[in-house]
N, C-alpha and C. Protein backbone atom coordinates (compact mmCIF):
# COMPACT_ATOMS: atom_id res chain seq x y z
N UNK A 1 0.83 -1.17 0.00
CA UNK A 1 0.00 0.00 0.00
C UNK A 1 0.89 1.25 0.00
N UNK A 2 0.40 1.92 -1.14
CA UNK A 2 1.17 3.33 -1.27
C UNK A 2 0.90 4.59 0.00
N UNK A 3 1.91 4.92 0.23
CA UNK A 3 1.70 6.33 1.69
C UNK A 3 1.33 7.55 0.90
N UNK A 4 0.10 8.19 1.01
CA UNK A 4 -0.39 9.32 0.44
C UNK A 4 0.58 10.53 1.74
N UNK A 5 1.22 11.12 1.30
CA UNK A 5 1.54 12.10 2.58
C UNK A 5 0.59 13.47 2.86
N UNK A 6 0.14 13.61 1.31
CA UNK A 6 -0.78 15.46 1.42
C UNK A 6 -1.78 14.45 2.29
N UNK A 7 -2.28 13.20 1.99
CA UNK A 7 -3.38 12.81 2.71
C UNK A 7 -2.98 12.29 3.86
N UNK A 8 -2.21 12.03 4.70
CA UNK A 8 -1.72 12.17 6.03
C UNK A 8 -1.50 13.51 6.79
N UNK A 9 -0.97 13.83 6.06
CA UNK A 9 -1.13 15.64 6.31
C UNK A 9 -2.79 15.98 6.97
N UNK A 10 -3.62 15.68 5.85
CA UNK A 10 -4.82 16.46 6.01
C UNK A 10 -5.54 15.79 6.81
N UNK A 11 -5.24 14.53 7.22
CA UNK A 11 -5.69 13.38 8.23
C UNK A 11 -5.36 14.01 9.78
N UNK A 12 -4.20 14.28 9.67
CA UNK A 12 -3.72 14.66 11.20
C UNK A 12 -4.35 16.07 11.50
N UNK A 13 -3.89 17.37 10.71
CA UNK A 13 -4.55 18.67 10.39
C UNK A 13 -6.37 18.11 11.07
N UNK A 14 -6.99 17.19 10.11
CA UNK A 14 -8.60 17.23 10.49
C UNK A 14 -8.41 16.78 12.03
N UNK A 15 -7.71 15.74 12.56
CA UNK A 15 -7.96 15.22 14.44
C UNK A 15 -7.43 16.18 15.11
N UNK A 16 -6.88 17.45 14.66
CA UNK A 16 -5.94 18.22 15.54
C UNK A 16 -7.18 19.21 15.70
N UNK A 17 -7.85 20.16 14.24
CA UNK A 17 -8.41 20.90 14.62
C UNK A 17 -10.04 21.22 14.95
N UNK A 18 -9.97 22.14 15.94
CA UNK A 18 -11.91 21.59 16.13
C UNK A 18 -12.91 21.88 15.08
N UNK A 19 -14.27 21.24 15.04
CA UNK A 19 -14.62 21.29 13.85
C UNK A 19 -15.12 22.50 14.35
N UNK A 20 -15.47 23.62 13.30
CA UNK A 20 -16.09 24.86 13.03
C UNK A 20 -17.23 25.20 12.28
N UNK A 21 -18.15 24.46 12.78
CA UNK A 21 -19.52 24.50 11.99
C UNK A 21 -20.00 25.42 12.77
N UNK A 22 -20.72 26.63 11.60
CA UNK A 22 -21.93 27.50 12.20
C UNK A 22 -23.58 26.58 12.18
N UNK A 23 -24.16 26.56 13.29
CA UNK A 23 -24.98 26.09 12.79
C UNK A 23 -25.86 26.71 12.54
N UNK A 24 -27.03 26.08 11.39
CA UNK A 24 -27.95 27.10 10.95
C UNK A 24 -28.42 28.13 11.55
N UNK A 25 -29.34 28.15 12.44
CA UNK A 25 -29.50 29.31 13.09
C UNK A 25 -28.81 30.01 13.20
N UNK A 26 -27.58 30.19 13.78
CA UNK A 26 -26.69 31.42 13.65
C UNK A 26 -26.40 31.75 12.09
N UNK A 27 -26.52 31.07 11.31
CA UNK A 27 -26.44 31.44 9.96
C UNK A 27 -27.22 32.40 9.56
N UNK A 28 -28.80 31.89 9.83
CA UNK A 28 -29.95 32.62 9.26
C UNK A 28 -29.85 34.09 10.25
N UNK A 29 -29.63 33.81 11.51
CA UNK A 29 -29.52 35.26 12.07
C UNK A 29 -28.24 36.14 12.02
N UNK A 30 -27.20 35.45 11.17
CA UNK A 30 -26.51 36.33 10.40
C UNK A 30 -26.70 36.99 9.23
N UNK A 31 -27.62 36.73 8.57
CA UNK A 31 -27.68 36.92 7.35
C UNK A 31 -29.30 37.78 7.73
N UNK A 32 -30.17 37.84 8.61
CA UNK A 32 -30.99 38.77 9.04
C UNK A 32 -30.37 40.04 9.78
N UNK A 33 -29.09 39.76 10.32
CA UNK A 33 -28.44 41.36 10.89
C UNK A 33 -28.21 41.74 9.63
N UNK A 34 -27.49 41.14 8.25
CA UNK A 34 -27.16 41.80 7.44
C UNK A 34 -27.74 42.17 6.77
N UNK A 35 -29.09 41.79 6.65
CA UNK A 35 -29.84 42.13 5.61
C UNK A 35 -30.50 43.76 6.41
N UNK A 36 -30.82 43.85 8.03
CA UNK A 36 -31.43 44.78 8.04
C UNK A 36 -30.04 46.26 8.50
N UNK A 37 -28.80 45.61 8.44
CA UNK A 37 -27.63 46.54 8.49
C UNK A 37 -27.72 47.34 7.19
N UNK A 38 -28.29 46.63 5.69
CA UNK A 38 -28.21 46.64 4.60
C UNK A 38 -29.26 47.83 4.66
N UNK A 39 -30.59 47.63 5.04
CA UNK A 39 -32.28 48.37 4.87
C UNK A 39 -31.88 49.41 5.60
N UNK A 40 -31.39 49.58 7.27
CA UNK A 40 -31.09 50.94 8.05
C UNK A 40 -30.17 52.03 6.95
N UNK A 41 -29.12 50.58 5.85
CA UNK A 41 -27.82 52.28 5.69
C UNK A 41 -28.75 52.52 4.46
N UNK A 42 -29.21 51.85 3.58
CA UNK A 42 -30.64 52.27 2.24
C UNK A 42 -31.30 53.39 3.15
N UNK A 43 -31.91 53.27 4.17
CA UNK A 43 -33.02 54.18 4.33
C UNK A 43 -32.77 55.75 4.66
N UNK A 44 -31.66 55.54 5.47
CA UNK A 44 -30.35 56.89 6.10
C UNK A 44 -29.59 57.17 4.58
N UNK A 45 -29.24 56.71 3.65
CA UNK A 45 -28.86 57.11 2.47
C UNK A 45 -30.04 57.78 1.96
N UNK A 46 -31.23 57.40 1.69
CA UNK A 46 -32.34 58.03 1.06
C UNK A 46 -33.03 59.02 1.61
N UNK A 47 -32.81 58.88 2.75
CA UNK A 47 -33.62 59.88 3.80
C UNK A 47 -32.72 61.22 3.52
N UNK A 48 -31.17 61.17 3.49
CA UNK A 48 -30.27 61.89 3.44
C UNK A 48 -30.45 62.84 1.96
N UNK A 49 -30.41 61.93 1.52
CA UNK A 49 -30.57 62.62 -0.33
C UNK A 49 -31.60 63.31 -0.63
N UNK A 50 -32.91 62.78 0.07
CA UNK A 50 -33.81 63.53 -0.07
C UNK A 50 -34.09 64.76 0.40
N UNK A 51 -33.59 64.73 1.81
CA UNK A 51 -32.88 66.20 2.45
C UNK A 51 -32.07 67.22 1.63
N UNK A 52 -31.02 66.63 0.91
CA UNK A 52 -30.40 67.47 0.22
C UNK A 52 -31.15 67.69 -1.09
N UNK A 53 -31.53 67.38 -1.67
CA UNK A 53 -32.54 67.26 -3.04
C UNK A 53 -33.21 68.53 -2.59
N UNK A 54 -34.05 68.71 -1.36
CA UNK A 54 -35.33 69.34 -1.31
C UNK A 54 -34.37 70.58 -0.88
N UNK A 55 -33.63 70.50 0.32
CA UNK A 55 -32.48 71.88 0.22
C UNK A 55 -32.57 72.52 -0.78
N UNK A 56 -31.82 71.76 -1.98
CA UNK A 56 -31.64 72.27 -3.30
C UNK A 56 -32.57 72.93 -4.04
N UNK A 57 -33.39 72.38 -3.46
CA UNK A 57 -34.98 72.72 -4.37
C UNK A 57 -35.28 74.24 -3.84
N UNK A 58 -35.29 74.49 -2.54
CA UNK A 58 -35.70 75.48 -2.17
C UNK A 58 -34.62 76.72 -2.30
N UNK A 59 -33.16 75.88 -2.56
CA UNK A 59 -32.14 77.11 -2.52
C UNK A 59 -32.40 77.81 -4.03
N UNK A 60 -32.28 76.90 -4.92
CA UNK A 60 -32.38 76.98 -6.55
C UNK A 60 -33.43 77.82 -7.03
N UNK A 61 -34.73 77.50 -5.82
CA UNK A 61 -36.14 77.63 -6.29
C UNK A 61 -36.13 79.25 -6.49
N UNK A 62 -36.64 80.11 -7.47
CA UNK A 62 -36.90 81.14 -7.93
C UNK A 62 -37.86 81.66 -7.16
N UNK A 63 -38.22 82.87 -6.37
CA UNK A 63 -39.17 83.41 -5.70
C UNK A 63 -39.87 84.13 -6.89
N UNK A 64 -41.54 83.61 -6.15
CA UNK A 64 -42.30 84.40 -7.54
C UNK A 64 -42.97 85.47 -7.16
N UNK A 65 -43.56 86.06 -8.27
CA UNK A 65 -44.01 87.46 -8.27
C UNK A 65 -45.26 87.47 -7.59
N UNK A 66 -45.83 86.44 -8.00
CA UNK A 66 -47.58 86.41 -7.39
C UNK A 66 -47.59 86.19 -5.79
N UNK A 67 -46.26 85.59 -5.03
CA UNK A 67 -46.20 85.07 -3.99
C UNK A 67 -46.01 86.14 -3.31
N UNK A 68 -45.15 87.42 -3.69
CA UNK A 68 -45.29 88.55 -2.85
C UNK A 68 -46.06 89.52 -2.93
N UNK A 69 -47.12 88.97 -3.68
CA UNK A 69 -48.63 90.27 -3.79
C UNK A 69 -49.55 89.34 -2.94
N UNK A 70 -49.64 88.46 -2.84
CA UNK A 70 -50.40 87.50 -1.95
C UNK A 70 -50.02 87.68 -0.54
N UNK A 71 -48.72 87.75 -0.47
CA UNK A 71 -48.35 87.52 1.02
C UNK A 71 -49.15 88.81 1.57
N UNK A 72 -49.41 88.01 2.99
CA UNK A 72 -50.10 88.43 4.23
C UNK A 72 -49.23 89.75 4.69
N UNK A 73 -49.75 90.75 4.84
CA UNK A 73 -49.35 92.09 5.31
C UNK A 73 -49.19 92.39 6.46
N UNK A 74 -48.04 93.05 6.98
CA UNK A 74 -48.22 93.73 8.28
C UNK A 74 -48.61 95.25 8.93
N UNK A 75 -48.54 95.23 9.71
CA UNK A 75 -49.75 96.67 10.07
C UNK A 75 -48.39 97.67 9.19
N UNK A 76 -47.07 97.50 9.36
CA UNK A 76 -45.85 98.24 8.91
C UNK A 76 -45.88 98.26 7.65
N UNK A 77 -46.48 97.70 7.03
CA UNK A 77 -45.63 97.73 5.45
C UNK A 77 -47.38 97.64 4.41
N UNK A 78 -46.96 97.83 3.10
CA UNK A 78 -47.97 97.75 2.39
C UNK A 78 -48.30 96.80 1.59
N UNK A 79 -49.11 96.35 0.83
CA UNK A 79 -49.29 95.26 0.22
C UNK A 79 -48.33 95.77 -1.28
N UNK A 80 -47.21 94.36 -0.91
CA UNK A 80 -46.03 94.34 -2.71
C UNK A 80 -45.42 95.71 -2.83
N UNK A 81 -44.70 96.09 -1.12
CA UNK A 81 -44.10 96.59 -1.48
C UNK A 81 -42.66 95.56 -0.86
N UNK A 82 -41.47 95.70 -1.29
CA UNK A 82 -40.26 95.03 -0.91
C UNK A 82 -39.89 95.24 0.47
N UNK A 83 -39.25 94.04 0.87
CA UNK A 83 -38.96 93.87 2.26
C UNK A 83 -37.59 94.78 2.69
N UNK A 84 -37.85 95.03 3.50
CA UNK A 84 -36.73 95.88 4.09
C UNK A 84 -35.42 95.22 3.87
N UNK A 85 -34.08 96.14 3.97
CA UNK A 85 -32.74 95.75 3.78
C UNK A 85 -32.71 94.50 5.38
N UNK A 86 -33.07 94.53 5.90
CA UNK A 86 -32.42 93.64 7.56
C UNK A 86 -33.03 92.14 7.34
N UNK A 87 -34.36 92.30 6.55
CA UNK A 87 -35.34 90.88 6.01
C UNK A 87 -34.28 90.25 4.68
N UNK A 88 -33.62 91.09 4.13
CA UNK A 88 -32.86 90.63 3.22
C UNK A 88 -31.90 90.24 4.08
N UNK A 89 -30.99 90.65 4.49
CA UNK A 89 -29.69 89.92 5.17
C UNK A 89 -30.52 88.72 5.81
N UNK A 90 -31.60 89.08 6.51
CA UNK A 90 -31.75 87.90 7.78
C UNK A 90 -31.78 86.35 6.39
N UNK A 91 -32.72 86.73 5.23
CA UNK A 91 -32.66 85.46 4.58
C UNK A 91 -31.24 85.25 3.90
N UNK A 92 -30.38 86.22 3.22
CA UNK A 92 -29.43 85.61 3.32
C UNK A 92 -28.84 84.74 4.11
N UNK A 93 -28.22 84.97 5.29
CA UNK A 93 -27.79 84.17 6.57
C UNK A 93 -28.63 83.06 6.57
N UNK A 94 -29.68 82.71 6.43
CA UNK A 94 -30.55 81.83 6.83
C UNK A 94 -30.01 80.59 5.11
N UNK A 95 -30.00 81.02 3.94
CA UNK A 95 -29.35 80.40 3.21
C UNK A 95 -28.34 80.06 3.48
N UNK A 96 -27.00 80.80 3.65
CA UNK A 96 -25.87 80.55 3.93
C UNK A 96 -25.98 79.44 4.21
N UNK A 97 -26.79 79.50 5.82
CA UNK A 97 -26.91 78.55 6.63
C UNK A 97 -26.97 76.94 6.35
N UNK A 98 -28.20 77.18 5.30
CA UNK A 98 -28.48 76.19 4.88
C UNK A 98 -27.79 75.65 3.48
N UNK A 99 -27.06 76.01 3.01
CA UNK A 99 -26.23 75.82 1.91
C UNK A 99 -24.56 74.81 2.63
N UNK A 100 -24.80 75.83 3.91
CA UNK A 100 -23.48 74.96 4.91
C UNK A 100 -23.87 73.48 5.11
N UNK A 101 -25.14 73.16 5.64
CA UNK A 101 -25.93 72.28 6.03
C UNK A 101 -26.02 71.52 5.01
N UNK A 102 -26.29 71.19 3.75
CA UNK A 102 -26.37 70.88 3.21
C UNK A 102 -25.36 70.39 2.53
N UNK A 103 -24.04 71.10 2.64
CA UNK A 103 -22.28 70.96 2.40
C UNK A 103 -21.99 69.69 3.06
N UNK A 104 -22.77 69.95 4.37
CA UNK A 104 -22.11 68.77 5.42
C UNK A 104 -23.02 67.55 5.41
N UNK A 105 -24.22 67.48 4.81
CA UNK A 105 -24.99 66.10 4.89
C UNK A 105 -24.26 65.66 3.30
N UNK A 106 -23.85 66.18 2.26
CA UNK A 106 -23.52 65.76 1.42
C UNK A 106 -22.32 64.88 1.75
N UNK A 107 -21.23 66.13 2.40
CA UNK A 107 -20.30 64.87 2.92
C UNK A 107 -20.37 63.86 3.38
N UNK A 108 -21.65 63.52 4.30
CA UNK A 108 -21.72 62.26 4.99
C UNK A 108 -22.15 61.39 4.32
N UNK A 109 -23.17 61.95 2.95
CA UNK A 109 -23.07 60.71 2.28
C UNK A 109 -22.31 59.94 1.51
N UNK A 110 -21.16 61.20 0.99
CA UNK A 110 -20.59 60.86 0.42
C UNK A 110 -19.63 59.57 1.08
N UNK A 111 -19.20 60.64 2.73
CA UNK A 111 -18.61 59.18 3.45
C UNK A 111 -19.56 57.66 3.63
N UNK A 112 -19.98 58.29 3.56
CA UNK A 112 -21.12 56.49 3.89
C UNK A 112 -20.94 56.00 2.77
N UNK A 113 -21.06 56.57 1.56
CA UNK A 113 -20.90 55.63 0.23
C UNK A 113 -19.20 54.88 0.16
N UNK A 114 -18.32 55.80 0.73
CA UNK A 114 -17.09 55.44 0.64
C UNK A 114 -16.86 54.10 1.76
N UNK A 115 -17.06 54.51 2.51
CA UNK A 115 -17.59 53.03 3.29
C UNK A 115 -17.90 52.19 3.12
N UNK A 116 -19.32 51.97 2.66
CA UNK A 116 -19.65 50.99 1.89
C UNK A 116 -18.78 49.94 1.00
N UNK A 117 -18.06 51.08 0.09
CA UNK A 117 -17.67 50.66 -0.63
C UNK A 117 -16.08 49.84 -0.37
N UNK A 118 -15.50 50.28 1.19
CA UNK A 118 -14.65 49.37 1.47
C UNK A 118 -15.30 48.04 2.45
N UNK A 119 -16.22 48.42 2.95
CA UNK A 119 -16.98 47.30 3.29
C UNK A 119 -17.01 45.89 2.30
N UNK A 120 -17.53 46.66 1.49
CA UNK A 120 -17.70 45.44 0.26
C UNK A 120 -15.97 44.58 -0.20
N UNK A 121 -14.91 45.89 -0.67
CA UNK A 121 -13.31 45.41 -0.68
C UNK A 121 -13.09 44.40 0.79
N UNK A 122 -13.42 44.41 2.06
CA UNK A 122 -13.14 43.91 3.14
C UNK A 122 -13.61 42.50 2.42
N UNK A 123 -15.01 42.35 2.49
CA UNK A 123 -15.60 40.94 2.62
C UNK A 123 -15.10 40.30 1.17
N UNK A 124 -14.79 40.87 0.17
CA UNK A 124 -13.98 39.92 -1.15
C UNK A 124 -12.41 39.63 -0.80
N UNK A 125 -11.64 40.69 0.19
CA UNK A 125 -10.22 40.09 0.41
C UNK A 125 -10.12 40.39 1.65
N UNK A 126 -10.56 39.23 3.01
CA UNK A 126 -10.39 39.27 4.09
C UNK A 126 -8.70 39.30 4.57
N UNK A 127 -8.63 39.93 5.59
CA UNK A 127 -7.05 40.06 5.43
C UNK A 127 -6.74 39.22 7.46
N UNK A 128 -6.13 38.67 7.53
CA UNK A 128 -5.96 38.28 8.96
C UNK A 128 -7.18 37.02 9.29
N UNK A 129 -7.35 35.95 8.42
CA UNK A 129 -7.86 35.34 8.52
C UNK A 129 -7.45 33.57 8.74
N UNK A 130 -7.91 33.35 9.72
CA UNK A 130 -7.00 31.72 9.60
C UNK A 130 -7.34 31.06 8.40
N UNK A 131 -6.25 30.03 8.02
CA UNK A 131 -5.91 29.98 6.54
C UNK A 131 -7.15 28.27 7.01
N UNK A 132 -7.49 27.61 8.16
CA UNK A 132 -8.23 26.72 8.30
C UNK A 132 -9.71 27.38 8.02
N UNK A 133 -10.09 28.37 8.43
CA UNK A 133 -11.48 28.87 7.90
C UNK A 133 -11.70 29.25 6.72
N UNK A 134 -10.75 29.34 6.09
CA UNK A 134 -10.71 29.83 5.21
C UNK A 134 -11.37 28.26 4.32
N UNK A 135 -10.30 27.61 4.05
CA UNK A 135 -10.39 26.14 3.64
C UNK A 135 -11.77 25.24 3.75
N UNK A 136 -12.11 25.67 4.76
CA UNK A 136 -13.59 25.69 5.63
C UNK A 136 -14.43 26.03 4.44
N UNK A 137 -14.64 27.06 4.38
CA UNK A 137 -15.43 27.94 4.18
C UNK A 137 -15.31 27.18 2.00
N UNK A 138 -14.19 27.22 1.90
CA UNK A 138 -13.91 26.89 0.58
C UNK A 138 -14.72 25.44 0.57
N UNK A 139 -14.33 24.51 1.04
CA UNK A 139 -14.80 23.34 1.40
C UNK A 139 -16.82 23.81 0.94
N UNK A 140 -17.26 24.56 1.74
CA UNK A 140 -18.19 24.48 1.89
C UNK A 140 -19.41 25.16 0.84
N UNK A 141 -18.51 26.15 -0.32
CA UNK A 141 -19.08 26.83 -1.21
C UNK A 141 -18.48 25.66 -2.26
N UNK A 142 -17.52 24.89 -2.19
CA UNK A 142 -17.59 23.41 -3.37
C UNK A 142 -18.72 22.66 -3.11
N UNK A 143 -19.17 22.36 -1.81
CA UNK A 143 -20.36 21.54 -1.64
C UNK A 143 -21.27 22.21 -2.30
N UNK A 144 -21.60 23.22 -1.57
CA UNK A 144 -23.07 23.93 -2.41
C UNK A 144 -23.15 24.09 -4.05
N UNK A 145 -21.96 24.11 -4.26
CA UNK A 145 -21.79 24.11 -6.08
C UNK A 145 -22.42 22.78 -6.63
N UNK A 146 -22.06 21.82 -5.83
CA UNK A 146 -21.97 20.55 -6.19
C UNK A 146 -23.71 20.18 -6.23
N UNK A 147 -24.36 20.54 -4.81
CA UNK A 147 -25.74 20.39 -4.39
C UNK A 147 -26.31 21.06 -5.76
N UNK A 148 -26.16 22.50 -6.06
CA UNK A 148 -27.12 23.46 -6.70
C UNK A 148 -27.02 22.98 -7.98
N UNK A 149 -25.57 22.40 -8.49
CA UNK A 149 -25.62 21.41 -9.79
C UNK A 149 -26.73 20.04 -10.28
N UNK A 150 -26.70 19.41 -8.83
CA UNK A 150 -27.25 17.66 -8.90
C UNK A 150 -28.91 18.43 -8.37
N UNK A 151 -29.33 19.39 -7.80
CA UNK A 151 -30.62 19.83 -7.89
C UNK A 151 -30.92 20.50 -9.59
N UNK A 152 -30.24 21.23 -9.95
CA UNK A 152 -31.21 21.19 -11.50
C UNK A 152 -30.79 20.06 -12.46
N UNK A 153 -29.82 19.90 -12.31
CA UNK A 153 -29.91 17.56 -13.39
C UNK A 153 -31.48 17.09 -12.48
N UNK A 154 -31.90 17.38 -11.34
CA UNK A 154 -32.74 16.63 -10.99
C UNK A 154 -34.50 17.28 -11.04
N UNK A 155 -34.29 18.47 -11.05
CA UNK A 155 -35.72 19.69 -10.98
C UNK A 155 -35.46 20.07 -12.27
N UNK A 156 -34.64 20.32 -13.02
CA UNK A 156 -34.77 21.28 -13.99
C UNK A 156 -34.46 20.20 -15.38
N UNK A 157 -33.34 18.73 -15.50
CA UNK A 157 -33.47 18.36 -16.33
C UNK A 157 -33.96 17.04 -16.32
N UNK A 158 -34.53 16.71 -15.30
CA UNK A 158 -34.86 15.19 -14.98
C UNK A 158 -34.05 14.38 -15.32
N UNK A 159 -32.87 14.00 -14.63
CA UNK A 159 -32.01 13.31 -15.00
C UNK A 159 -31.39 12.82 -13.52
N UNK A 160 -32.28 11.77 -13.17
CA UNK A 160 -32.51 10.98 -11.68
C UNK A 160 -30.93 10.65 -11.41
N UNK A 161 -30.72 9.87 -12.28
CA UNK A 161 -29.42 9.29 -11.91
C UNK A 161 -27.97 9.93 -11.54
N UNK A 162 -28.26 11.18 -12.72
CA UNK A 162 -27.01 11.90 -12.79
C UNK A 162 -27.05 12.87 -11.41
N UNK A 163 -28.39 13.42 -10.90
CA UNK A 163 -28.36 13.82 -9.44
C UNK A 163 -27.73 12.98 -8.21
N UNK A 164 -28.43 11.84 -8.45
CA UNK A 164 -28.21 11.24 -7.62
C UNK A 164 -26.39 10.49 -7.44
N UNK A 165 -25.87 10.66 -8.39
CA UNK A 165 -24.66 10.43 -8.31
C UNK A 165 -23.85 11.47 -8.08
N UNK A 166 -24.64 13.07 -8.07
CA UNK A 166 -23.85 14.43 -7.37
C UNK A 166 -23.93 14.34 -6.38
N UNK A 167 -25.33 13.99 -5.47
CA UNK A 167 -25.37 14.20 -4.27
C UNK A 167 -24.38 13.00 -3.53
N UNK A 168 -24.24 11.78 -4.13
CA UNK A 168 -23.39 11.20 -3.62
C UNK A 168 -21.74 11.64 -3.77
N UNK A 169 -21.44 11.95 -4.54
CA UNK A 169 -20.49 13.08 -4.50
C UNK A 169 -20.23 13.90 -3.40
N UNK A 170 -21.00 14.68 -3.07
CA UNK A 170 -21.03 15.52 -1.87
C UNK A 170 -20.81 14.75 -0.64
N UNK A 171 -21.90 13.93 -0.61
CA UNK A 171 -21.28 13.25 0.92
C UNK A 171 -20.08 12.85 0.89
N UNK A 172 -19.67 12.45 -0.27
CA UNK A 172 -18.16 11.55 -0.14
C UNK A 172 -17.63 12.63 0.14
N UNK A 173 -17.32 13.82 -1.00
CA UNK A 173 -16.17 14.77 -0.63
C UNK A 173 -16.28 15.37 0.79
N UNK A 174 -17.62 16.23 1.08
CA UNK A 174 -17.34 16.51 1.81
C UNK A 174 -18.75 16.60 3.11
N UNK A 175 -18.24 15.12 3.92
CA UNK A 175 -18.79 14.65 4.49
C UNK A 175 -19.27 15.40 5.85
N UNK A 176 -18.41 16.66 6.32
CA UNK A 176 -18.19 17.31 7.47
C UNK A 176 -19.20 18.57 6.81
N UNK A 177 -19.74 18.91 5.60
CA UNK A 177 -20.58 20.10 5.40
C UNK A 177 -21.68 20.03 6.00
N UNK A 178 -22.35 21.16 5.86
CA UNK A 178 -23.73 20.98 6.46
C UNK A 178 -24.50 21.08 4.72
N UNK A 179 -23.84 21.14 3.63
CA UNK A 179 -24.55 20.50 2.34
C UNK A 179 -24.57 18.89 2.40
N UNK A 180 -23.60 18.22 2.75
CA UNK A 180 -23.44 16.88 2.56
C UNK A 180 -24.90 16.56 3.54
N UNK A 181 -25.09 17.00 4.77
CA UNK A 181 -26.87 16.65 5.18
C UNK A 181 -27.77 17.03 3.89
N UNK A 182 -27.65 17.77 3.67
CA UNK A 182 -28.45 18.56 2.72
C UNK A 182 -28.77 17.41 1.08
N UNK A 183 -27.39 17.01 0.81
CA UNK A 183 -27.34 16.04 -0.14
C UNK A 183 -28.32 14.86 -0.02
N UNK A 184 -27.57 14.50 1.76
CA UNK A 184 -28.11 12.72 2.19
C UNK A 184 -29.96 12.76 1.72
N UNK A 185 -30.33 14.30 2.58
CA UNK A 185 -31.65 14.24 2.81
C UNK A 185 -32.43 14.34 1.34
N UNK A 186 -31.94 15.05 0.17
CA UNK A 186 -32.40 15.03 -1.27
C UNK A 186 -32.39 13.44 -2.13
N UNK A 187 -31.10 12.58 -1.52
CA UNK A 187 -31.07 11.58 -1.88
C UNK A 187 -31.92 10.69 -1.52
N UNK A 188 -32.46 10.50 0.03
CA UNK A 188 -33.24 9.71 0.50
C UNK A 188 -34.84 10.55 -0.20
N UNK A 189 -35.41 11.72 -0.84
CA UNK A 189 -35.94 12.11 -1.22
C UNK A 189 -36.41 11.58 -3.02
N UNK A 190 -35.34 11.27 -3.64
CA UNK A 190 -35.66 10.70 -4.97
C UNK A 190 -35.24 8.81 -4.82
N UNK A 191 -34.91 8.60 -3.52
CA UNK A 191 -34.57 7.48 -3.12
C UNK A 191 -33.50 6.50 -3.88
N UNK A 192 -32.49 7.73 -4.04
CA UNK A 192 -30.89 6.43 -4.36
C UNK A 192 -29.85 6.56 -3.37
């Protein structure tokens, strides 16, 4: 009998290290923090934009003619005649104001988008990661390849056998997934 050594290797490596299964539940309630981490920064992005949008709207917006023959009079002044020099500064300042305001929610979205966007660089090249979870994890997106393959040979092209010889696949390779359950239970399902 020939000595496999990578497979002695990976023999000793598997009794040495503990197994690292998430189990479902913590799965699904990982993937529910992320989904509503996902809906809070959507809604604070939109909420944000829309703030600045309508800013804009009102900074941009043209004052009309009919709006200051309409406006409501005070015992001081007459109907359409122009507002005093101090009503002018005060709305200046009050733009300013809001032109600043609007400077600074832009930035934040802008930072939040920049964020995001290393968020996303983080989770495609994890950096400081054990090279066993990793393997893990690899291990475990080959299974599901393997499953999501031998489910359409079996739902999508009717082709009993050729499923059923993926899902056996899976258990063999990789017997420690939580696809390889996933396999057993589809197999005992078309019954090979």
């Amino acid at each position: 009998m020939t000595h496999d050594p990578l497979g002695g290797l990976l023999s000793r490596a598997d009794a040495v290290a503990p197994v690292a299964h998430r189990p479902a539940a913590d799965l699904a309630r990982g993937v529910r923090a992320e989904v509503r981490r996902r809906q809070v920064r959507a809604r604070v992005t939109f909420g944000t934009l829309v703030l600045l949008i309508a800013s804009a709207i009102v900074l941009i917006r043209p004052s009309h003619p009919q709006m200051v023959h309409n406006a409501p009079t005070s015992p001081n002044r007459g109907v359409g005649t122009t507002p005093p020099a101090r009503d002018a500064a005060k709305l200046r300042s009050e733009i300013a104001a809001l032109r600043t305001e609007a400077a600074g929610r832009e930035a934040i979205v802008r930072a939040m988008l920049d964020g995001e966007k290393r968020g996303r660089r983080a989770v495609t090249a994890p950096r400081g990661v054990d090279p066993l979870d990793r393997i893990l994890a690899e291990q475990d997106r080959g299974a599901m390849a393997l499953v999501r393959q031998a489910d359409r040979q079996y739902r999508e092209l009717d082709r009993k056998e050729s499923a059923a010889a993926g899902y056996g696949r899976v258990v063999e390779l990789f017997p420690k997934t939580h696809w390889a359950a996933v396999a057993r239970q589809r197999l005992a399902e078309i019954g090979g």
